[in-house]
PDB file of N, CA and C in Angstrom:
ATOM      1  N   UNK A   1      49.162   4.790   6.417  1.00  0.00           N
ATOM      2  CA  UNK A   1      48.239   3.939   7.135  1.00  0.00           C
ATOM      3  C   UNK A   1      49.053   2.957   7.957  1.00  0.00           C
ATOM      4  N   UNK A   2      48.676   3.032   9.258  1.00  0.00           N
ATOM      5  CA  UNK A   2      49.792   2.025  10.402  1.00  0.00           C
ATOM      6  C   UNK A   2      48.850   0.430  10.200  1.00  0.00           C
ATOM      7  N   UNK A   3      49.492  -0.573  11.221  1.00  0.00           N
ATOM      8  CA  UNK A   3      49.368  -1.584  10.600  1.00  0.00           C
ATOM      9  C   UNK A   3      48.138  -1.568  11.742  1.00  0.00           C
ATOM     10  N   UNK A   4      47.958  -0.675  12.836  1.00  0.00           N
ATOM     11  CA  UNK A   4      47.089  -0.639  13.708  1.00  0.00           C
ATOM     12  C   UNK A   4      45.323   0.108  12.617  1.00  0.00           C
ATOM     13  N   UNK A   5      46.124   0.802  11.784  1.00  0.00           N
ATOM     14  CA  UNK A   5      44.337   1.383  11.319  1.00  0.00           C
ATOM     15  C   UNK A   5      43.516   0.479  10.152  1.00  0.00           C
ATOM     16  N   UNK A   6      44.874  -0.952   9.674  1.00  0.00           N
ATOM     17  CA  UNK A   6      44.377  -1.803   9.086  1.00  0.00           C
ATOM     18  C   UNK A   6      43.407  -2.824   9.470  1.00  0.00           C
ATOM     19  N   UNK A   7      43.789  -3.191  11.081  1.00  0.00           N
ATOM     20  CA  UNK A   7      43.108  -3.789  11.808  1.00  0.00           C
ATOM     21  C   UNK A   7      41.549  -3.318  12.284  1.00  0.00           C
ATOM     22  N   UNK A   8      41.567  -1.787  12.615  1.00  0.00           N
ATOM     23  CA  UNK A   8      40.367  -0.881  12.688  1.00  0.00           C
ATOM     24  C   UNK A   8      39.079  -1.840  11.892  1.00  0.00           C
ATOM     25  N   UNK A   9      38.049  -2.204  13.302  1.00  0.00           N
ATOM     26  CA  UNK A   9      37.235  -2.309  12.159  1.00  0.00           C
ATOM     27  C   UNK A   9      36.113  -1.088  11.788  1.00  0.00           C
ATOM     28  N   UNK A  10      35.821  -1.113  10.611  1.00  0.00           N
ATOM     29  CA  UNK A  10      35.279   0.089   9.706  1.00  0.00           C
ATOM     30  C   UNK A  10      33.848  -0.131   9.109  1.00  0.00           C
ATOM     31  N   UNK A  11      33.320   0.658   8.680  1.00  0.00           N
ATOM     32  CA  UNK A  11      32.419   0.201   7.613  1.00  0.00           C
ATOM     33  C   UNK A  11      32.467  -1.057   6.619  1.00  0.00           C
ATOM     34  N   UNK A  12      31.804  -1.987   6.367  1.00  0.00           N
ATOM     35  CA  UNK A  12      31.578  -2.845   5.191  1.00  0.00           C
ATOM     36  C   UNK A  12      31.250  -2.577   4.258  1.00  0.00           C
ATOM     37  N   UNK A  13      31.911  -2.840   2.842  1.00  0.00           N
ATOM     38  CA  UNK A  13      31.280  -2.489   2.355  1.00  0.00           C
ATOM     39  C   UNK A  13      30.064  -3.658   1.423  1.00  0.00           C
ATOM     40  N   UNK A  14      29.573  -3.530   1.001  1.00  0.00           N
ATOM     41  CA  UNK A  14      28.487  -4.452   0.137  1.00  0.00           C
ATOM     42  C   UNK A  14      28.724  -5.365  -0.807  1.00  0.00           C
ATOM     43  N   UNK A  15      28.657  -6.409  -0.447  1.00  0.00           N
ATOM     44  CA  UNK A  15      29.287  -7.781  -1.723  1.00  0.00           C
ATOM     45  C   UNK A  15      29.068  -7.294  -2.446  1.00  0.00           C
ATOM     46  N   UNK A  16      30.058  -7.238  -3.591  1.00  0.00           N
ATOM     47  CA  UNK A  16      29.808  -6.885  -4.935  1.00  0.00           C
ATOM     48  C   UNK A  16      28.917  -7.884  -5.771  1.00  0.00           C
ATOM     49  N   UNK A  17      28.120  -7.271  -6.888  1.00  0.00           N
ATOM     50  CA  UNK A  17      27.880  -8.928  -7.302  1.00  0.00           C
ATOM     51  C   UNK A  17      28.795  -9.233  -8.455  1.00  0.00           C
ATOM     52  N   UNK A  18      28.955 -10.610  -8.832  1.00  0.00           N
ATOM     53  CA  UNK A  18      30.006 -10.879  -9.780  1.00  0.00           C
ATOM     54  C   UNK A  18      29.182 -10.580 -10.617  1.00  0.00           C
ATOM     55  N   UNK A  19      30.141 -10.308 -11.972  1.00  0.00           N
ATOM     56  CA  UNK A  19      30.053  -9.693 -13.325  1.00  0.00           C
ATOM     57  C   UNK A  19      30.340 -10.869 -14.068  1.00  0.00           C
ATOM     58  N   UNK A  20      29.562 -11.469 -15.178  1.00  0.00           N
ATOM     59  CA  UNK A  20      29.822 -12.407 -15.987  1.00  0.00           C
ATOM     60  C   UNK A  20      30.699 -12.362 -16.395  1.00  0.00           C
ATOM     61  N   UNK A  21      31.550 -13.273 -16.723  1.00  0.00           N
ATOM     62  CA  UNK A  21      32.421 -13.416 -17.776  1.00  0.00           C
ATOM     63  C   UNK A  21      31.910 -13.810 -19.549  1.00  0.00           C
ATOM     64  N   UNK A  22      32.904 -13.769 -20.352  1.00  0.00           N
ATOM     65  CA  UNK A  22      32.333 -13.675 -21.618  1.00  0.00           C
ATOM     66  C   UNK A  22      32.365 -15.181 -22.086  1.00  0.00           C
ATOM     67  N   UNK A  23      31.398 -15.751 -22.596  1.00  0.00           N
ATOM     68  CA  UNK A  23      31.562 -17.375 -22.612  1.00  0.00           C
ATOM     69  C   UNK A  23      30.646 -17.962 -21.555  1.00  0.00           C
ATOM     70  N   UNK A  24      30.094 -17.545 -20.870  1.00  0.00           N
ATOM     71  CA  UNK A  24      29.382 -18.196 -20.109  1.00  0.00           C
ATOM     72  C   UNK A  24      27.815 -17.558 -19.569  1.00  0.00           C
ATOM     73  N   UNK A  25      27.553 -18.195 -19.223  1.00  0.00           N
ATOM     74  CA  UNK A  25      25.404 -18.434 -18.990  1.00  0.00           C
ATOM     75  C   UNK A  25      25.137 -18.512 -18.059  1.00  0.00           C
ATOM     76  N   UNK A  26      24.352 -17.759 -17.681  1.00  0.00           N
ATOM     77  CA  UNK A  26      23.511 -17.448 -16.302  1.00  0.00           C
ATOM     78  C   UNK A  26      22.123 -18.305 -16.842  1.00  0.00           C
ATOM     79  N   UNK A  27      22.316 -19.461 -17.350  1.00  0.00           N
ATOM     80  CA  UNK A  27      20.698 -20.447 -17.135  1.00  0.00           C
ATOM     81  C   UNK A  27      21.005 -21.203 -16.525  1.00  0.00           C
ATOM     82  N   UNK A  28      19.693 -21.173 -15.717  1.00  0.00           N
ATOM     83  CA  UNK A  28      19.696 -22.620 -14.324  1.00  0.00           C
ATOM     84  C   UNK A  28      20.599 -23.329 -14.587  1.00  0.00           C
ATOM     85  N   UNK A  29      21.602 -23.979 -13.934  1.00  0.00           N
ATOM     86  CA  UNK A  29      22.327 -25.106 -13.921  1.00  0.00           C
ATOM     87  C   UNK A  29      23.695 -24.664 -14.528  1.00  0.00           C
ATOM     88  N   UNK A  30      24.028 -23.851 -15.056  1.00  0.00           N
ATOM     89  CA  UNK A  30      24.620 -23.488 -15.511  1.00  0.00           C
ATOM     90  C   UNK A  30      25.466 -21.948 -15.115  1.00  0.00           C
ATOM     91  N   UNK A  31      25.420 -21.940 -14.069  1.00  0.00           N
ATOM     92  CA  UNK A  31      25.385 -20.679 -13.470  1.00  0.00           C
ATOM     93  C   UNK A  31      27.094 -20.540 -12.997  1.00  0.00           C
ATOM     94  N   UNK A  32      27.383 -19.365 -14.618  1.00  0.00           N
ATOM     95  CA  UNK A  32      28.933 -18.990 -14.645  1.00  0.00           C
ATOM     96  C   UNK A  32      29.727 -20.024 -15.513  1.00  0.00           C
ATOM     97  N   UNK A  33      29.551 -21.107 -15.435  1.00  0.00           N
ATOM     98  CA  UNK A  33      30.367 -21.743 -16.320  1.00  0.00           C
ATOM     99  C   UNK A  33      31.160 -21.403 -17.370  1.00  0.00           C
ATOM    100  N   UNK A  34      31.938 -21.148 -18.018  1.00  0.00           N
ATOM    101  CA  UNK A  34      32.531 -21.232 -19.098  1.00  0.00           C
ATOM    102  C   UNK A  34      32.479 -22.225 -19.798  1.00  0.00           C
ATOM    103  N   UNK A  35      32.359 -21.829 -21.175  1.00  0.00           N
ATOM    104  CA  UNK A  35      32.705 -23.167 -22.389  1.00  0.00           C
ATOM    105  C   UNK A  35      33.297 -23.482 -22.435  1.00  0.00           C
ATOM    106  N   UNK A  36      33.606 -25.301 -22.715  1.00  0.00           N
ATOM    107  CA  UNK A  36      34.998 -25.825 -22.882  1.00  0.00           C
ATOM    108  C   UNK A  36      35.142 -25.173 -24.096  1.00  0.00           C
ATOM    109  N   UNK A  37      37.062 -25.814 -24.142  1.00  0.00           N
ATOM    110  CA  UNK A  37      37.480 -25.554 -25.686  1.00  0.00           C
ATOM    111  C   UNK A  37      37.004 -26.296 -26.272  1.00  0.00           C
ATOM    112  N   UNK A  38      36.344 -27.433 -26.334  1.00  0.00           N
ATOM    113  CA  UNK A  38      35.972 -28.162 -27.759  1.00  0.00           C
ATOM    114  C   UNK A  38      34.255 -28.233 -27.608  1.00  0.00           C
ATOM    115  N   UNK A  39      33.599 -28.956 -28.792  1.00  0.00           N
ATOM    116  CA  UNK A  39      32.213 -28.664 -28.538  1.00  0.00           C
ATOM    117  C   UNK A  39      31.367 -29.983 -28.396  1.00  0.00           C
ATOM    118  N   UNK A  40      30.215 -30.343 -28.160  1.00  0.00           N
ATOM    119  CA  UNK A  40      30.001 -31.559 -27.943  1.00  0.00           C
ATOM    120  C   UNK A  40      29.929 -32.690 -28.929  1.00  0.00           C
ATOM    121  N   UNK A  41      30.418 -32.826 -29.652  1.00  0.00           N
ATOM    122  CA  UNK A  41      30.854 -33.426 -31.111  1.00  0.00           C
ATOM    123  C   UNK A  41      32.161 -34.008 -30.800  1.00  0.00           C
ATOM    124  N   UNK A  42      32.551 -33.489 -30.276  1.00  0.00           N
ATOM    125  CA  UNK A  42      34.543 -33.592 -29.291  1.00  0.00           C
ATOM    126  C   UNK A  42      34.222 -34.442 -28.762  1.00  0.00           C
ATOM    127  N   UNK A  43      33.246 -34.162 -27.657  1.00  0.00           N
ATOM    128  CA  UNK A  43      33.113 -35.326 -26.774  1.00  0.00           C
ATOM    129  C   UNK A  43      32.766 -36.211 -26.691  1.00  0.00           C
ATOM    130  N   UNK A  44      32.058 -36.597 -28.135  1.00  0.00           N
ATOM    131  CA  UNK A  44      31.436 -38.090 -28.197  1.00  0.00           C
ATOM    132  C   UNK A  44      32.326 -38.624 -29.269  1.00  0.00           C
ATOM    133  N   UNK A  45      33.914 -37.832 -29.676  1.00  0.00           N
ATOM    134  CA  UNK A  45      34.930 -39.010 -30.259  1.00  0.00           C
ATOM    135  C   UNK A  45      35.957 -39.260 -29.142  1.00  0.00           C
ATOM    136  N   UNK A  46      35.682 -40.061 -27.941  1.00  0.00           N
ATOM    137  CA  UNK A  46      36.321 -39.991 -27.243  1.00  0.00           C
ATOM    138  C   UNK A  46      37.631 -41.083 -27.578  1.00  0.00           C
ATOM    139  N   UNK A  47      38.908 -40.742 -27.526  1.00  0.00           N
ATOM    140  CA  UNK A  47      40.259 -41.588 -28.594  1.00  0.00           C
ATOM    141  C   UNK A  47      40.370 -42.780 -27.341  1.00  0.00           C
ATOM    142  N   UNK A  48      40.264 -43.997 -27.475  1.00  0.00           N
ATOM    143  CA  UNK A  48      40.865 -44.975 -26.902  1.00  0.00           C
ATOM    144  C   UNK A  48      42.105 -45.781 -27.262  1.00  0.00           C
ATOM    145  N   UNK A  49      43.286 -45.999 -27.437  1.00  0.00           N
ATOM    146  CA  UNK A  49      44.292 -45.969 -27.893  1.00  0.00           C
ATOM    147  C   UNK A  49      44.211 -47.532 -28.383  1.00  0.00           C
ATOM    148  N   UNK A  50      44.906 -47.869 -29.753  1.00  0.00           N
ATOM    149  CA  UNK A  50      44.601 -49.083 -29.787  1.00  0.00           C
ATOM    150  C   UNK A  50      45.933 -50.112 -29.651  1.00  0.00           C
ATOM    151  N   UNK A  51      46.293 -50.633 -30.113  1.00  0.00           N
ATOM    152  CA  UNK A  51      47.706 -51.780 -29.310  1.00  0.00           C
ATOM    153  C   UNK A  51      49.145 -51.374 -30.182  1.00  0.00           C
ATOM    154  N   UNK A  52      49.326 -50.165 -30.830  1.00  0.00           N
ATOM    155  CA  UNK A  52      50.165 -49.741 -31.284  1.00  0.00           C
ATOM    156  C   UNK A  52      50.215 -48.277 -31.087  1.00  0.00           C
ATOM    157  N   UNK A  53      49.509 -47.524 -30.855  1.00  0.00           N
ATOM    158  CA  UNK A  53      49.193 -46.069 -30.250  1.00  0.00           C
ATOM    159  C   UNK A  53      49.190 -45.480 -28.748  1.00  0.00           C
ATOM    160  N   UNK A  54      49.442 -44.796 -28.576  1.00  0.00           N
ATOM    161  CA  UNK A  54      49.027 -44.066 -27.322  1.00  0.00           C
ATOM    162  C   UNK A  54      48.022 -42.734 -27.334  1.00  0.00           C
ATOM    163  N   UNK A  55      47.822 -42.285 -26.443  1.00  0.00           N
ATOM    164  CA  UNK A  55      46.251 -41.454 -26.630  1.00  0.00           C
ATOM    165  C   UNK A  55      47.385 -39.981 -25.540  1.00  0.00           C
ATOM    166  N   UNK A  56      47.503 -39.084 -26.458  1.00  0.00           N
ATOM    167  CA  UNK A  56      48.172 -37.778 -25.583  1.00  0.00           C
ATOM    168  C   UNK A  56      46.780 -36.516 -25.444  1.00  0.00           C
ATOM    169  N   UNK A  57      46.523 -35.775 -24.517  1.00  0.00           N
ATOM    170  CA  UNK A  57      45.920 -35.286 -24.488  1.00  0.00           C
ATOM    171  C   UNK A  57      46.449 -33.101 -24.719  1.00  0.00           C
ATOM    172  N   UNK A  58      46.000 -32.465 -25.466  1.00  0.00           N
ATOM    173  CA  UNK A  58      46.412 -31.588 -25.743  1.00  0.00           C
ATOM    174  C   UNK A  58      46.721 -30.564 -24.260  1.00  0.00           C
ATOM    175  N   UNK A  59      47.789 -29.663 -24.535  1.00  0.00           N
ATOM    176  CA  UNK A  59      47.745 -29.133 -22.991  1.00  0.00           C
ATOM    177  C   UNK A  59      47.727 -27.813 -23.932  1.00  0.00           C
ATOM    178  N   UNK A  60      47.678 -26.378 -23.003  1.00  0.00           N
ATOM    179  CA  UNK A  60      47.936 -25.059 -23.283  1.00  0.00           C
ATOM    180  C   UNK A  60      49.506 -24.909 -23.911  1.00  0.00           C
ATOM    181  N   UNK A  61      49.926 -24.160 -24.992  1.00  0.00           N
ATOM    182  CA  UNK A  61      50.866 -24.273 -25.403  1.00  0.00           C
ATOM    183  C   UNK A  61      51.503 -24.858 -26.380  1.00  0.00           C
ATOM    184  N   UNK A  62      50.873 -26.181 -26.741  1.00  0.00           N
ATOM    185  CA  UNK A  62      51.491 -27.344 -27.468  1.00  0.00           C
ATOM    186  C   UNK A  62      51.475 -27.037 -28.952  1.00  0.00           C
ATOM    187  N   UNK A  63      51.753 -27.843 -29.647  1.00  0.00           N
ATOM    188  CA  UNK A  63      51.476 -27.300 -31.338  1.00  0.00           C
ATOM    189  C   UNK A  63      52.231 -29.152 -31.583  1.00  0.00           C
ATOM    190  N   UNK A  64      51.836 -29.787 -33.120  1.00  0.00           N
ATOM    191  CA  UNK A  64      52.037 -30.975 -33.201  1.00  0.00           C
ATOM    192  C   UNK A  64      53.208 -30.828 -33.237  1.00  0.00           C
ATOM    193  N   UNK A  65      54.054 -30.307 -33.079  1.00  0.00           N
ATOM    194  CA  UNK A  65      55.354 -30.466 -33.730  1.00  0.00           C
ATOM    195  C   UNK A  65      56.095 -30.834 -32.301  1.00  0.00           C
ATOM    196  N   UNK A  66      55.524 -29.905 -31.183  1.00  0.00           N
ATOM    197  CA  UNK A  66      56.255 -29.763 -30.051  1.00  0.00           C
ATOM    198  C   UNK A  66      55.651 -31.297 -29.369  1.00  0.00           C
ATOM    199  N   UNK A  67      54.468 -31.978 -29.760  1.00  0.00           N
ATOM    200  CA  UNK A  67      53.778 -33.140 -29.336  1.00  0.00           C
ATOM    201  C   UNK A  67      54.820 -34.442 -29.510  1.00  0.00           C
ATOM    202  N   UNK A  68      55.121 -34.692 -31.183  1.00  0.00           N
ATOM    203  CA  UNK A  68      56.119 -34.879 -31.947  1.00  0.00           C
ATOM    204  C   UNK A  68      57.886 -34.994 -30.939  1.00  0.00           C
ATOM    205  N   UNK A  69      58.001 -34.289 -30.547  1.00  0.00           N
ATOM    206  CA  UNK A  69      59.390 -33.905 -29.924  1.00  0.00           C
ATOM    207  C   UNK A  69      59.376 -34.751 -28.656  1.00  0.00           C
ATOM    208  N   UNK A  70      58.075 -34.571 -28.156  1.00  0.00           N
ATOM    209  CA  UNK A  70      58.474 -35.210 -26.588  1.00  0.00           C
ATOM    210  C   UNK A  70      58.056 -36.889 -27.106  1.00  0.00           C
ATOM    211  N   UNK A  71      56.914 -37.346 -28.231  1.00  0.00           N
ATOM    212  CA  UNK A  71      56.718 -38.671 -28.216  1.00  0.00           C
ATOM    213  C   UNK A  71      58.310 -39.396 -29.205  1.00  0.00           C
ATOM    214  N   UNK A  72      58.379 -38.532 -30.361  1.00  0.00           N
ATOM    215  CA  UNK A  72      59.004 -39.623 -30.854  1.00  0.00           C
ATOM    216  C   UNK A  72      60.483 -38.622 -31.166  1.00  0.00           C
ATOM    217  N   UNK A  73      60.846 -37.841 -30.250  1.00  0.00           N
ATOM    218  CA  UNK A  73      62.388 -37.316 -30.646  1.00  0.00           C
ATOM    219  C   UNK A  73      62.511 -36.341 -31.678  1.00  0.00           C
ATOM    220  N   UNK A  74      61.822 -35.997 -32.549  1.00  0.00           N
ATOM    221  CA  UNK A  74      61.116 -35.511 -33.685  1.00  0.00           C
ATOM    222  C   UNK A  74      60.644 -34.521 -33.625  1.00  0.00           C
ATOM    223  N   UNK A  75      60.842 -33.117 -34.414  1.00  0.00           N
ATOM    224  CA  UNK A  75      59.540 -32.458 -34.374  1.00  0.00           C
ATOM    225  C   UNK A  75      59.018 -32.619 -35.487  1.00  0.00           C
ATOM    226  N   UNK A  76      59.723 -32.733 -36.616  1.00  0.00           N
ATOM    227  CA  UNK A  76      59.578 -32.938 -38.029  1.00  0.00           C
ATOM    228  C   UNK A  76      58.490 -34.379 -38.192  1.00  0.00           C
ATOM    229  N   UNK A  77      58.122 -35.305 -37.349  1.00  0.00           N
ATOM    230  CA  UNK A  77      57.539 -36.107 -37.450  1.00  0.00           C
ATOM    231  C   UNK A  77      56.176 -35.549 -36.902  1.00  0.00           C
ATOM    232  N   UNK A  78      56.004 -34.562 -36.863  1.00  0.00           N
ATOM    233  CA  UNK A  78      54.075 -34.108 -36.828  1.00  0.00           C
ATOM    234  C   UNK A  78      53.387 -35.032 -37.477  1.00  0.00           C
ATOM    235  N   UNK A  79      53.405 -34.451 -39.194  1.00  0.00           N
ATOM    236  CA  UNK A  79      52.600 -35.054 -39.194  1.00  0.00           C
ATOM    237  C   UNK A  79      52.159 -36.460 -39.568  1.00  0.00           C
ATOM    238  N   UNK A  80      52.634 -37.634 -38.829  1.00  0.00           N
ATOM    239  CA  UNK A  80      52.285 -38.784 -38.473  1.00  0.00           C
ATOM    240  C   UNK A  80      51.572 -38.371 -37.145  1.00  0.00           C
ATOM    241  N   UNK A  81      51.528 -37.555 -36.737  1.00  0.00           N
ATOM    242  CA  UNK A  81      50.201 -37.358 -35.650  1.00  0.00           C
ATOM    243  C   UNK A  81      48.848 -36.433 -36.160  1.00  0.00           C
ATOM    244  N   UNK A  82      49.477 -35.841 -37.153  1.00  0.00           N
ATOM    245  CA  UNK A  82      48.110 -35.428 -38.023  1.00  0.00           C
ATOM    246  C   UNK A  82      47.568 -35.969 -38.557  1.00  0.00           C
ATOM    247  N   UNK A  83      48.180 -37.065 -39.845  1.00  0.00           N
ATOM    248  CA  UNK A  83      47.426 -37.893 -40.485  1.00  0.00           C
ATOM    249  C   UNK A  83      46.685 -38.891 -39.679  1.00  0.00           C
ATOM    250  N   UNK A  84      47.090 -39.319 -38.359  1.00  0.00           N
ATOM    251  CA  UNK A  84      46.206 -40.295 -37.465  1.00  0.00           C
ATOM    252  C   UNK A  84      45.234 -39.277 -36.787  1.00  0.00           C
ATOM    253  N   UNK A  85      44.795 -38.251 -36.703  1.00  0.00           N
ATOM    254  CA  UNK A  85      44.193 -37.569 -36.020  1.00  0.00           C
ATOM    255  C   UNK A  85      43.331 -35.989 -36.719  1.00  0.00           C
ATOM    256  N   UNK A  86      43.504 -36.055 -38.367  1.00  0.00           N
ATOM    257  CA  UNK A  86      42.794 -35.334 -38.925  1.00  0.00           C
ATOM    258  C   UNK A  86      41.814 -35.144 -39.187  1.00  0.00           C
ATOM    259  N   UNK A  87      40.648 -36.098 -39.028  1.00  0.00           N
ATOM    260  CA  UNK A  87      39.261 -36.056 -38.449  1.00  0.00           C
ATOM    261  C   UNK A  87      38.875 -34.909 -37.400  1.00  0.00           C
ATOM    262  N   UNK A  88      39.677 -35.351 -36.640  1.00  0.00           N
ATOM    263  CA  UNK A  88      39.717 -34.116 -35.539  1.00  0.00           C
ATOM    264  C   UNK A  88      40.452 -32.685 -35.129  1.00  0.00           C
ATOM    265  N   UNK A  89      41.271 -32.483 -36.039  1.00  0.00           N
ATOM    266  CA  UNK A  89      41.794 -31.511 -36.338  1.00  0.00           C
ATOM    267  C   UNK A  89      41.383 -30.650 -37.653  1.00  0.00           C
ATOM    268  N   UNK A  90      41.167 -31.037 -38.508  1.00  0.00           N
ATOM    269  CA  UNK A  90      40.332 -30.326 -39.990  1.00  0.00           C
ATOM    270  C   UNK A  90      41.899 -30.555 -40.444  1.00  0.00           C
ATOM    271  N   UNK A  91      41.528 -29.032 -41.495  1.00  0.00           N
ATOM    272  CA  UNK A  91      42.678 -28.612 -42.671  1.00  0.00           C
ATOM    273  C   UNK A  91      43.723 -27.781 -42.222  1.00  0.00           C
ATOM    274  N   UNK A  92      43.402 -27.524 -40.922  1.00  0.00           N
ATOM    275  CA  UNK A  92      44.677 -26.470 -40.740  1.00  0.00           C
ATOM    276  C   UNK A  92      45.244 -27.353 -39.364  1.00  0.00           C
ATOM    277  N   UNK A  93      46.831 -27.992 -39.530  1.00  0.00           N
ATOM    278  CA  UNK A  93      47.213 -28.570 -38.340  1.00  0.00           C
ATOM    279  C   UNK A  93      47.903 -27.455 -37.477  1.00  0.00           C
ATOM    280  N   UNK A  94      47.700 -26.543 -37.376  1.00  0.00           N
ATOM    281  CA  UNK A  94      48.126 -25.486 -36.428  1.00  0.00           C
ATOM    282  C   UNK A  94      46.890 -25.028 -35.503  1.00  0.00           C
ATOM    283  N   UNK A  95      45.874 -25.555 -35.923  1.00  0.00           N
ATOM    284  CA  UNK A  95      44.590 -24.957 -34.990  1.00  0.00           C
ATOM    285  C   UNK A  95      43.915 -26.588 -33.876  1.00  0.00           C
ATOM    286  N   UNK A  96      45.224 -26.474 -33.370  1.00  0.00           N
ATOM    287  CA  UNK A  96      44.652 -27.554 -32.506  1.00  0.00           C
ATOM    288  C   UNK A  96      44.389 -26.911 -30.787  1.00  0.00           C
ATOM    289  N   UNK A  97      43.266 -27.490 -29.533  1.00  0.00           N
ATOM    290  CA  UNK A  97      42.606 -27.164 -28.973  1.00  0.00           C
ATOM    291  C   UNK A  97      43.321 -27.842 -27.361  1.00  0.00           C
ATOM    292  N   UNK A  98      43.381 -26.898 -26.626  1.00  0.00           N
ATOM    293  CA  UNK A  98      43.620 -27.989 -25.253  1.00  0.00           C
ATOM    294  C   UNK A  98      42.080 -28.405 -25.211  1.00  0.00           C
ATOM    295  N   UNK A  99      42.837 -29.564 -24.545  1.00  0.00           N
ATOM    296  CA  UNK A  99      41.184 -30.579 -23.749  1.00  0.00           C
ATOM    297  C   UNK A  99      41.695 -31.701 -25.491  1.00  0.00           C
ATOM    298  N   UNK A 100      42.115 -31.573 -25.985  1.00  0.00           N
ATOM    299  CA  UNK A 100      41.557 -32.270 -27.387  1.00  0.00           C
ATOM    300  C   UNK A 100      42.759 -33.571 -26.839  1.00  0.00           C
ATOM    301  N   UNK A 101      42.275 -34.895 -28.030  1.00  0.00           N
ATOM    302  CA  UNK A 101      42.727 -35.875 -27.576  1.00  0.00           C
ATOM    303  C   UNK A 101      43.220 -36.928 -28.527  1.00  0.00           C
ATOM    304  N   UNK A 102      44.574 -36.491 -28.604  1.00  0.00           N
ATOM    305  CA  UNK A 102      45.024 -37.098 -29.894  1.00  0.00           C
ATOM    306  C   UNK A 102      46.195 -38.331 -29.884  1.00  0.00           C
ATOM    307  N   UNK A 103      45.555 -39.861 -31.162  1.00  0.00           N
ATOM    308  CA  UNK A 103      46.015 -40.840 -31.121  1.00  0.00           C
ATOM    309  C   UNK A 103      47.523 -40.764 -31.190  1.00  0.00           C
ATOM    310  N   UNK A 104      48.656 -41.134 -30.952  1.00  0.00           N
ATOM    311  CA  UNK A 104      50.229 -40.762 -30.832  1.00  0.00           C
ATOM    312  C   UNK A 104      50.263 -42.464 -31.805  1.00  0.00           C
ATOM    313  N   UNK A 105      50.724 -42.621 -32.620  1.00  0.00           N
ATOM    314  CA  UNK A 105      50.916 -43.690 -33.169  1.00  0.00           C
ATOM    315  C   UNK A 105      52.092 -44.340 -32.793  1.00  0.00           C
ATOM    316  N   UNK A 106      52.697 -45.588 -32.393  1.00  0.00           N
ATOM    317  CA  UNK A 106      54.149 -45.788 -31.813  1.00  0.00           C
ATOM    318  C   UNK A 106      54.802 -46.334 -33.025  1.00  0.00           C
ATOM    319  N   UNK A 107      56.015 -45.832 -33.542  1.00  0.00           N
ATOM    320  CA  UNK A 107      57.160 -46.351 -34.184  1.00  0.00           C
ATOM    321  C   UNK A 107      58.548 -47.009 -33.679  1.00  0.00           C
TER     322      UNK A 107
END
């Protein structure tokens, strides 16, 4: 195919229609969205940091340990970010969420 029969114009063909994705709702207002990662229970503990803490927000990738490393030099110091933030994490500190929003305590 020359770069001349790319230019050719041809038949159209017919917008496809998009195909849902999995996680998300075709109801009014809502049209395609995806679910956040956390649920609305998340969003009404929103962390405001208090005069000895800082407030880090979870990214893709992270795990407390690696959180740990960049705040306090540490990875081994997790969990002082678990115990300030286990409300919101449960029983397992390996199942933590991007979007999530966790107190960094300062030492």
């Amino acid at each position: 195919m020359g770069l001349r029969d790319f230019f050719k114009k041809g038949k159209e063909e017919p917008a496809k229609q998009p195909t849902q994705m999995p996680g998300t709702s075709n109801t009014p207002g809502q049209q395609g969205q995806p679910h956040d990662f956390f649920n609305k229970s998340d969003m009404n503990k929103v962390t405001d940091p208090g005069p000895n803490q800082d407030v880090y927000t979870v990214q893709s990738g992270d795990s407390l340990s690696k959180i740990a490393k960049k705040h306090y030099g540490n990875a081994n110091a997790w969990t002082k970010i678990y115990n300030a933030n286990k409300e919101k994490i449960g029983d397992n500190p390996d199942l933590i969420r991007p979007g999530q929003r966790f107190v960094i305590p300062r030492d």
